[in-house]
C-alpha atoms as a PDB file:
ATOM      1  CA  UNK A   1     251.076 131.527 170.694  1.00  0.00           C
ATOM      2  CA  UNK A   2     250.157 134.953 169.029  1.00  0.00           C
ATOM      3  CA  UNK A   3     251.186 138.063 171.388  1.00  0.00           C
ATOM      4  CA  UNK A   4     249.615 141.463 169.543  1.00  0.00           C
ATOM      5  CA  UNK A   5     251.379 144.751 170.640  1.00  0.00           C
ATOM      6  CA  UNK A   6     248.529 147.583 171.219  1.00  0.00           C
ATOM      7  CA  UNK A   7     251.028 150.839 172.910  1.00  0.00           C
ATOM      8  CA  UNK A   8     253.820 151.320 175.244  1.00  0.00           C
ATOM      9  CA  UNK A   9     254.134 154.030 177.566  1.00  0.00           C
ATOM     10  CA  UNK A  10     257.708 155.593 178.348  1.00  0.00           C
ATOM     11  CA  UNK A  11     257.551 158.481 180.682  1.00  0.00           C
ATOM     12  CA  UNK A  12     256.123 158.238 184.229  1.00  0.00           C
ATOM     13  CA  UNK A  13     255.664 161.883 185.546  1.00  0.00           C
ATOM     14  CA  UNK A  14     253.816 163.910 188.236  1.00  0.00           C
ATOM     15  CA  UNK A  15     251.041 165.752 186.481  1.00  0.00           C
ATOM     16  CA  UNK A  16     250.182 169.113 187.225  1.00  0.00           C
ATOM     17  CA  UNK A  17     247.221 167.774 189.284  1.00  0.00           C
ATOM     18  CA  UNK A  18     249.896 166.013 191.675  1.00  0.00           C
ATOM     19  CA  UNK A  19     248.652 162.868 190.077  1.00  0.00           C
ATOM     20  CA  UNK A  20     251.482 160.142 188.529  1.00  0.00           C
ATOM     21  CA  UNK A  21     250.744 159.158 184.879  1.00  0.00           C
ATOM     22  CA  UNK A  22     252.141 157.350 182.056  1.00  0.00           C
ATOM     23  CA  UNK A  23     252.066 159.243 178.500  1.00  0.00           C
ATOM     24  CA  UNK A  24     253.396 158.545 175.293  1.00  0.00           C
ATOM     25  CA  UNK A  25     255.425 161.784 174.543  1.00  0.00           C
ATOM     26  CA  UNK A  26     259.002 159.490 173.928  1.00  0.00           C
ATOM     27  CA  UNK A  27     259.707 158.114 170.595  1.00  0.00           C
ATOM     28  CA  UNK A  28     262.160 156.565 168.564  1.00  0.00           C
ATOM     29  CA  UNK A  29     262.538 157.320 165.068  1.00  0.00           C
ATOM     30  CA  UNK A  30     265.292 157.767 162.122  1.00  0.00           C
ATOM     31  CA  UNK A  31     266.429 154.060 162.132  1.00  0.00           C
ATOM     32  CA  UNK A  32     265.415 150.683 160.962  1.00  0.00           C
ATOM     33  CA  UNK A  33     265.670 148.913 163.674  1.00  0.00           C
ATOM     34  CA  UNK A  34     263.029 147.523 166.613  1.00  0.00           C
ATOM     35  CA  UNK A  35     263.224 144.675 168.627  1.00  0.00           C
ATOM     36  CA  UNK A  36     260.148 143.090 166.555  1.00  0.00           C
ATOM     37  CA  UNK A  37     262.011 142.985 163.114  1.00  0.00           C
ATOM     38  CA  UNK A  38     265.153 141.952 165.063  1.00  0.00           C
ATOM     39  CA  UNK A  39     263.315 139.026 166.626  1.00  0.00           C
ATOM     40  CA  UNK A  40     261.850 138.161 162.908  1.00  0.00           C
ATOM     41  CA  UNK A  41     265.083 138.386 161.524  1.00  0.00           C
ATOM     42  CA  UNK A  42     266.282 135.373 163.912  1.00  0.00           C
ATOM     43  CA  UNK A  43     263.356 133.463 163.853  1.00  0.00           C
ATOM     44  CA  UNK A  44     262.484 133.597 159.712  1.00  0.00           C
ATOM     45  CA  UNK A  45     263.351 130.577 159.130  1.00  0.00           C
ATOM     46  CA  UNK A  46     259.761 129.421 160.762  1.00  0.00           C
ATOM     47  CA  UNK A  47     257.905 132.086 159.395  1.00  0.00           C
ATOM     48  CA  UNK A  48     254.287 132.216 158.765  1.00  0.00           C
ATOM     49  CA  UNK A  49     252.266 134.238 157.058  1.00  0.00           C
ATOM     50  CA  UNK A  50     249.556 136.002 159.251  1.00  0.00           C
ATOM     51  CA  UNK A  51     246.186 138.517 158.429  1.00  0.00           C
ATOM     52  CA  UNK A  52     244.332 140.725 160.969  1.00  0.00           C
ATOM     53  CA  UNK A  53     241.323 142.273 160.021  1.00  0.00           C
ATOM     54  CA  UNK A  54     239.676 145.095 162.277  1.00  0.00           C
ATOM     55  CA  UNK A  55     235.712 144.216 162.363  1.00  0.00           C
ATOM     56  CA  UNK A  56     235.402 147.548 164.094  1.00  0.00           C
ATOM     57  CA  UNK A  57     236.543 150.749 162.397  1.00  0.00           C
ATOM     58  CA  UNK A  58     237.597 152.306 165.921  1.00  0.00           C
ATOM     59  CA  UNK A  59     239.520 149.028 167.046  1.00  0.00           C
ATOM     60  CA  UNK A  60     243.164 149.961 167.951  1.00  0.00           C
ATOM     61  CA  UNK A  61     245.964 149.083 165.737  1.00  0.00           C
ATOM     62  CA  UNK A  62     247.449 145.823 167.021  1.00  0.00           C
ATOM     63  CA  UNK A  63     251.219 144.680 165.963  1.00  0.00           C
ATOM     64  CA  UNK A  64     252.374 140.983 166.437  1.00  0.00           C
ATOM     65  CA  UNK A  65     255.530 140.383 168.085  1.00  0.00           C
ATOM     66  CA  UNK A  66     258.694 138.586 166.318  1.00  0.00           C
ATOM     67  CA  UNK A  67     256.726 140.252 162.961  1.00  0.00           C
ATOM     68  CA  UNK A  68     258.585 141.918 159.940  1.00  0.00           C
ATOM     69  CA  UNK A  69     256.855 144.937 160.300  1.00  0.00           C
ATOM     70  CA  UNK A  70     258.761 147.002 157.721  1.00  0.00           C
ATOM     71  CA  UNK A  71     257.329 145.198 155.271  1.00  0.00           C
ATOM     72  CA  UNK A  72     253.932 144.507 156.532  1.00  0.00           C
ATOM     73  CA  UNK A  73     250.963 144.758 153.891  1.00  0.00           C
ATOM     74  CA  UNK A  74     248.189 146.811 154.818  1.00  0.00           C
ATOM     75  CA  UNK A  75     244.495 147.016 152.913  1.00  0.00           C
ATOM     76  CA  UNK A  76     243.450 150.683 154.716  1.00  0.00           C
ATOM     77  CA  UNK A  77     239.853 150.532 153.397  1.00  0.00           C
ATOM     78  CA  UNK A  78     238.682 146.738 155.140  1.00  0.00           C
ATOM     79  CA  UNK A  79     241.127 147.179 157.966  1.00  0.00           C
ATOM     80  CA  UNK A  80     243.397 144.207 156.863  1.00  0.00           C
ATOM     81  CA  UNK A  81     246.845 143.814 157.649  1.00  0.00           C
ATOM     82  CA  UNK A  82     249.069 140.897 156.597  1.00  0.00           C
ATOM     83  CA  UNK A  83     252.387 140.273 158.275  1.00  0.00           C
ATOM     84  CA  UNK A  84     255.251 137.556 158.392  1.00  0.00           C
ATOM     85  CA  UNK A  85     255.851 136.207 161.879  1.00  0.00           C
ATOM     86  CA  UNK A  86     257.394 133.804 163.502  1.00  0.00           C
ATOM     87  CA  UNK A  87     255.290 132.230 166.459  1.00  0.00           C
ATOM     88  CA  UNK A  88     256.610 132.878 169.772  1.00  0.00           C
ATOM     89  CA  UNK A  89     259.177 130.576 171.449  1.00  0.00           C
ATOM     90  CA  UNK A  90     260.849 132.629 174.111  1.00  0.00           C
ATOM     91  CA  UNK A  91     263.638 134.577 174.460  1.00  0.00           C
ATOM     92  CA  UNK A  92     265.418 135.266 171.371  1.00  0.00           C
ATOM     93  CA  UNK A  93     269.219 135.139 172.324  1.00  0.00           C
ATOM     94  CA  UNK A  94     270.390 139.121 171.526  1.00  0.00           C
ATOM     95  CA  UNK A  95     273.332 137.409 169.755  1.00  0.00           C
ATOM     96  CA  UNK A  96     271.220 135.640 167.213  1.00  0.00           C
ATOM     97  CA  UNK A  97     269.196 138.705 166.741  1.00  0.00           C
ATOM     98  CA  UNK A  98     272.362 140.781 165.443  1.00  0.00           C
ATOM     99  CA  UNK A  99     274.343 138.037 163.648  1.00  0.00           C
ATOM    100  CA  UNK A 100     274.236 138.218 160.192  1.00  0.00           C
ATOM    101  CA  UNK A 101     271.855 141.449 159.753  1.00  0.00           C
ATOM    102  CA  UNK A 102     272.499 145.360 159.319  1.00  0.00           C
ATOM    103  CA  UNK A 103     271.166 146.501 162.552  1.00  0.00           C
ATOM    104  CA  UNK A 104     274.035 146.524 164.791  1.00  0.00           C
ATOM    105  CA  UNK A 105     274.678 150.207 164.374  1.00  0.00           C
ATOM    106  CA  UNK A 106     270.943 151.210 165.159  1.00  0.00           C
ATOM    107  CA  UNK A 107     271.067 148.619 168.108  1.00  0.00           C
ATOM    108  CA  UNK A 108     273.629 150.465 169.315  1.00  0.00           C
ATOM    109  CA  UNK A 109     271.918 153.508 169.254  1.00  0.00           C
ATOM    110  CA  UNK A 110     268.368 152.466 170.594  1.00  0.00           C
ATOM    111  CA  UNK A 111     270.055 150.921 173.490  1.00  0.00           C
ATOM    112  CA  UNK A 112     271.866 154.730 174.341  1.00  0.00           C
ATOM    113  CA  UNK A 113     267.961 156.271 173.938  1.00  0.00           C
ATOM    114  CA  UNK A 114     266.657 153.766 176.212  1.00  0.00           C
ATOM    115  CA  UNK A 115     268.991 154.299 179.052  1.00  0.00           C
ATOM    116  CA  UNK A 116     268.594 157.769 178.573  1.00  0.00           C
ATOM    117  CA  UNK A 117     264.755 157.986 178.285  1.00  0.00           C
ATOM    118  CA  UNK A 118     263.536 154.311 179.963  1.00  0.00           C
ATOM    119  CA  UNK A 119     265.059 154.710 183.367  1.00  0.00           C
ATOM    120  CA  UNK A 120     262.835 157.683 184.383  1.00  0.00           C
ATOM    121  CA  UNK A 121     260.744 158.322 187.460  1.00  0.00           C
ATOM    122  CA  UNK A 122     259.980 160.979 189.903  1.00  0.00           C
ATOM    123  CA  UNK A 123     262.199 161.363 193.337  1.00  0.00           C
ATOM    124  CA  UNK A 124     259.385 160.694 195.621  1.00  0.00           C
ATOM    125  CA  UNK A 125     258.797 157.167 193.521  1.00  0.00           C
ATOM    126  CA  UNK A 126     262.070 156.274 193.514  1.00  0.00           C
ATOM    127  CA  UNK A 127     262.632 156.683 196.886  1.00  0.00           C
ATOM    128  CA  UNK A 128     259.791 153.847 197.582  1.00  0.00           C
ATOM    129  CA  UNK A 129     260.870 152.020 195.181  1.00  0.00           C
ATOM    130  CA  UNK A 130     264.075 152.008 196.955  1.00  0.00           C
ATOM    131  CA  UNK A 131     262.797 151.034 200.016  1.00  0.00           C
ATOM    132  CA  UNK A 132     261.062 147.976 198.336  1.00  0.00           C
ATOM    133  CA  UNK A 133     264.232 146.968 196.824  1.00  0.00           C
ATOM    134  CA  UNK A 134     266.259 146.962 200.294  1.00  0.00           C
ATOM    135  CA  UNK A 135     263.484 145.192 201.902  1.00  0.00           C
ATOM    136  CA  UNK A 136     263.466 142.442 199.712  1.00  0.00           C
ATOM    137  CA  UNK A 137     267.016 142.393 198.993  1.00  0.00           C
ATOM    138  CA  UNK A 138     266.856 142.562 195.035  1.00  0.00           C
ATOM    139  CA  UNK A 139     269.967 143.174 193.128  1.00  0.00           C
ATOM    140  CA  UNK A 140     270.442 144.343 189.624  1.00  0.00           C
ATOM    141  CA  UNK A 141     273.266 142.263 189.397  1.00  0.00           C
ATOM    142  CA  UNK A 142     271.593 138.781 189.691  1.00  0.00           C
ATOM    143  CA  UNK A 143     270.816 136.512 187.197  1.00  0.00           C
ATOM    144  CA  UNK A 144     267.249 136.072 188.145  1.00  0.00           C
ATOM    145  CA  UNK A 145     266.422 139.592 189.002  1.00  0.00           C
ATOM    146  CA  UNK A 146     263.382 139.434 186.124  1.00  0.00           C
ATOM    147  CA  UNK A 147     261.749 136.803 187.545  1.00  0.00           C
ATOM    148  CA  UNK A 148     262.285 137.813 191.043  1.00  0.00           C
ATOM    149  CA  UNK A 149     260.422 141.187 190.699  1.00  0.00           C
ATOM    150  CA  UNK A 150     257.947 139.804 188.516  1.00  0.00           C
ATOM    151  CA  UNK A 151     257.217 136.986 191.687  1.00  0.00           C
ATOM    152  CA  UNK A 152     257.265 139.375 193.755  1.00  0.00           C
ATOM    153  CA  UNK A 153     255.200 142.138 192.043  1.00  0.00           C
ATOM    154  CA  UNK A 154     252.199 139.418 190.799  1.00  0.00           C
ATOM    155  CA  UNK A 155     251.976 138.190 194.401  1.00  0.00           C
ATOM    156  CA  UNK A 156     252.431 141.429 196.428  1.00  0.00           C
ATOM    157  CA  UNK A 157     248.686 141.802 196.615  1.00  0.00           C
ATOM    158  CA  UNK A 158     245.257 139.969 195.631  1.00  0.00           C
ATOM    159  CA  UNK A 159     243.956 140.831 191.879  1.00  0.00           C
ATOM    160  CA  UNK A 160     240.833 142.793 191.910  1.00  0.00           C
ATOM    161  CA  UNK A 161     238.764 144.688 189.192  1.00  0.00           C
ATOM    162  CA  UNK A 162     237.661 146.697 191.376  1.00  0.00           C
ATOM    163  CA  UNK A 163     240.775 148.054 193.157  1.00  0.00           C
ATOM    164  CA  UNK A 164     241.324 151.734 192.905  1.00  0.00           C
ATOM    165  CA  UNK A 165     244.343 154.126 193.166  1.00  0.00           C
ATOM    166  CA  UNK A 166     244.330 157.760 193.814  1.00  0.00           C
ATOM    167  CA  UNK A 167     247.824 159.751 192.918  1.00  0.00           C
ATOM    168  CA  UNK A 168     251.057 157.398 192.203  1.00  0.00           C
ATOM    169  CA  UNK A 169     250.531 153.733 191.238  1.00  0.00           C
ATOM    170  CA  UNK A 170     253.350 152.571 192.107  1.00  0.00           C
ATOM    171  CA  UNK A 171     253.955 153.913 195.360  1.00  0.00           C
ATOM    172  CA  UNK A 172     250.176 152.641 196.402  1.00  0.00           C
ATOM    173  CA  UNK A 173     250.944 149.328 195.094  1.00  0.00           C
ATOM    174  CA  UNK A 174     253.569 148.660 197.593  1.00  0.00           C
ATOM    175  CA  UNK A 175     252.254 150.801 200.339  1.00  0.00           C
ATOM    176  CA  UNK A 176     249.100 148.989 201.381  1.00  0.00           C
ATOM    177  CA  UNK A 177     247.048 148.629 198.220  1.00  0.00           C
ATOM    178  CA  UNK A 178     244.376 146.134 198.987  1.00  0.00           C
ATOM    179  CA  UNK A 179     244.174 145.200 195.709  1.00  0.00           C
ATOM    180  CA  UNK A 180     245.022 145.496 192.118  1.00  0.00           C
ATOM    181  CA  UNK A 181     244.631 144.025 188.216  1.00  0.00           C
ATOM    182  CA  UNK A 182     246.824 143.874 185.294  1.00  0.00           C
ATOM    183  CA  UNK A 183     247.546 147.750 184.614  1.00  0.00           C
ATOM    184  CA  UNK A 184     248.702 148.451 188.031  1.00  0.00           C
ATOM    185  CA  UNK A 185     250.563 145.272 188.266  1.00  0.00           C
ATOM    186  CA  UNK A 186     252.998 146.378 184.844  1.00  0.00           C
ATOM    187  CA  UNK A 187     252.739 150.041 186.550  1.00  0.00           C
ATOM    188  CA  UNK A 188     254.391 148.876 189.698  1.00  0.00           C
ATOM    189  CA  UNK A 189     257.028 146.404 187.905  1.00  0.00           C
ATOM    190  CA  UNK A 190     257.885 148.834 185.570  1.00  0.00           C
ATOM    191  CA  UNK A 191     258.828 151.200 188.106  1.00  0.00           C
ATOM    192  CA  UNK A 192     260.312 149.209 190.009  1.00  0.00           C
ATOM    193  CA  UNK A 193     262.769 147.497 187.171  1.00  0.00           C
ATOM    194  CA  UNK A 194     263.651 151.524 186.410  1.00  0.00           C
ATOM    195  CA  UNK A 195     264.573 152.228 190.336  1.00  0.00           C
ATOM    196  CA  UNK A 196     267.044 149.113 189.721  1.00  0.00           C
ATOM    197  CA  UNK A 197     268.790 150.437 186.634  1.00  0.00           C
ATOM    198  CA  UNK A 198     266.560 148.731 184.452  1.00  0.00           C
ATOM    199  CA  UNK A 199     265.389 150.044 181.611  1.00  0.00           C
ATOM    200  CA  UNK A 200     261.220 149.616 181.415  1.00  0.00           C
ATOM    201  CA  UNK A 201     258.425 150.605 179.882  1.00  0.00           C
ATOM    202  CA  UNK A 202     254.519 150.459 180.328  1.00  0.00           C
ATOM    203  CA  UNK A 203     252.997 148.572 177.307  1.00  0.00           C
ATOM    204  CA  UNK A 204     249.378 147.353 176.120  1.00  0.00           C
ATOM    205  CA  UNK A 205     249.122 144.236 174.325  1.00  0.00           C
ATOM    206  CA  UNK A 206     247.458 141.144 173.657  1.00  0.00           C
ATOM    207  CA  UNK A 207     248.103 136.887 174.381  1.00  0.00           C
ATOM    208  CA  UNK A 208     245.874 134.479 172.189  1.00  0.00           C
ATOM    209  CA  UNK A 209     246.168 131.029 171.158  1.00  0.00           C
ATOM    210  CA  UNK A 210     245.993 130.773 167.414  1.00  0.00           C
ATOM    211  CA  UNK A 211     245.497 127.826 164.921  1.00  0.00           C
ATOM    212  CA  UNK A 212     247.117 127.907 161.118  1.00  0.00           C
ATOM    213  CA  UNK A 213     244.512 128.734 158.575  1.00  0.00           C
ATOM    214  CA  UNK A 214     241.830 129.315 161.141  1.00  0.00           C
ATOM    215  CA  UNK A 215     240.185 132.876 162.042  1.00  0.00           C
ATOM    216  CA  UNK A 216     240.750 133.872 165.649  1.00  0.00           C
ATOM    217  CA  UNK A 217     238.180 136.655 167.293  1.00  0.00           C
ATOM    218  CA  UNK A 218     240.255 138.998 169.238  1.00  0.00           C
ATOM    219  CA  UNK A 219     237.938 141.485 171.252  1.00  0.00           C
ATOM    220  CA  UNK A 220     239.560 144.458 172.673  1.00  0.00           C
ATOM    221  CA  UNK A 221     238.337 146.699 175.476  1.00  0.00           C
END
């Protein structure tokens, strides 16, 4: 399975228009480290050599997960971009990720920008989000609490192209939407994980199933 990383968006804010949005003002730089290159380090050892090729000039620039992106091989001109990967196999135990490799410092140091910067929302979602929590008696500490919210955020209401939202997602979403699809689903769990203490962001990205030595079509929207 080949997962391709498009953007992630960190800060959920009321606009000056009253409206709740996503943007992509927070960033992380001056270190070596992200999660994809940590994954890559772990999984190496099953590495395989992947190419993506943009057949549209305007296409967005797509990353794959568990990739060595530090070292990825680009061709500007033809849009082709060559990366080791390892294919995806699930969680990658955070232990495995570390051992042996020179990240632990910049771990360490992502992890305090994350709780500072991924845990944001605005009062008036929070409170909601609150509510919703209570309600359905979630609890950061449990051992399940990902796959609680993300049952309980996928089946909250019907999925629907057509569903539209006027000011804040995520308080809609849980207060009588009558329908959604994907973006307002991740909208709603994201805020929702930050409301619990956990840290969350909004991000774009892509699942296909991919053969070795065979071209895959990816079209984006």
């Amino acid at each position: 399975d080949l997962y391709l990383k498009q953007e992630s968006y960190s800060d959920y804010y009321v606009a000056p228009d009253g409206k709740t949005k996503w943007n992509t003002d927070y960033t992380y730089s001056g270190f070596s480290y992200n999660e994809m290159q940590l994954a890559y380090q772990s999984l190496r050892a099953n590495a395989s050599t992947i190419t993506i090729r943009k057949l549209l000039g305007t296409a967005p620039f797509v990353i794959p997960y568990h990739a060595d992106v530090i070292n990825a091989m680009s061709d500007d001109t033809n849009g082709i971009y060559s990366f080791a990967y390892a294919p995806h196999t699930g969680e990658v135990p955070r232990e495995n990720m570390l051992s042996g490799t020179t990240y632990a410092s910049d771990e360490l140091n992502y992890r305090t920008f994350v709780y500072n910067n991924y845990l944001q929302l605005p009062d008036s979602t929070r409170k909601v989000m609150q509510s919703v929590i209570v309600n359905y008696g979630l609890d950061y500490e449990d051992a399940d609490i990902i796959k609680k919210v993300a049952d309980l955020v996928s089946n909250y209401v019907n999925y629907d192209l057509a569903a539209t939202f006027t000011n804040d997602v995520a308080v809609e979403f849980f207060m009588g939407a009558d329908g959604a699809y994907c973006q307002h689903y991740a909208t709603a769990g994201t805020a929702l994980f930050r409301a619990l203490g956990i840290p969350a962001r909004y991000t774009v990205g892509f699942y296909k199933n991919v053969r070795a030595n065979e071209n895959t079509i990816v079209s984006l929207p």
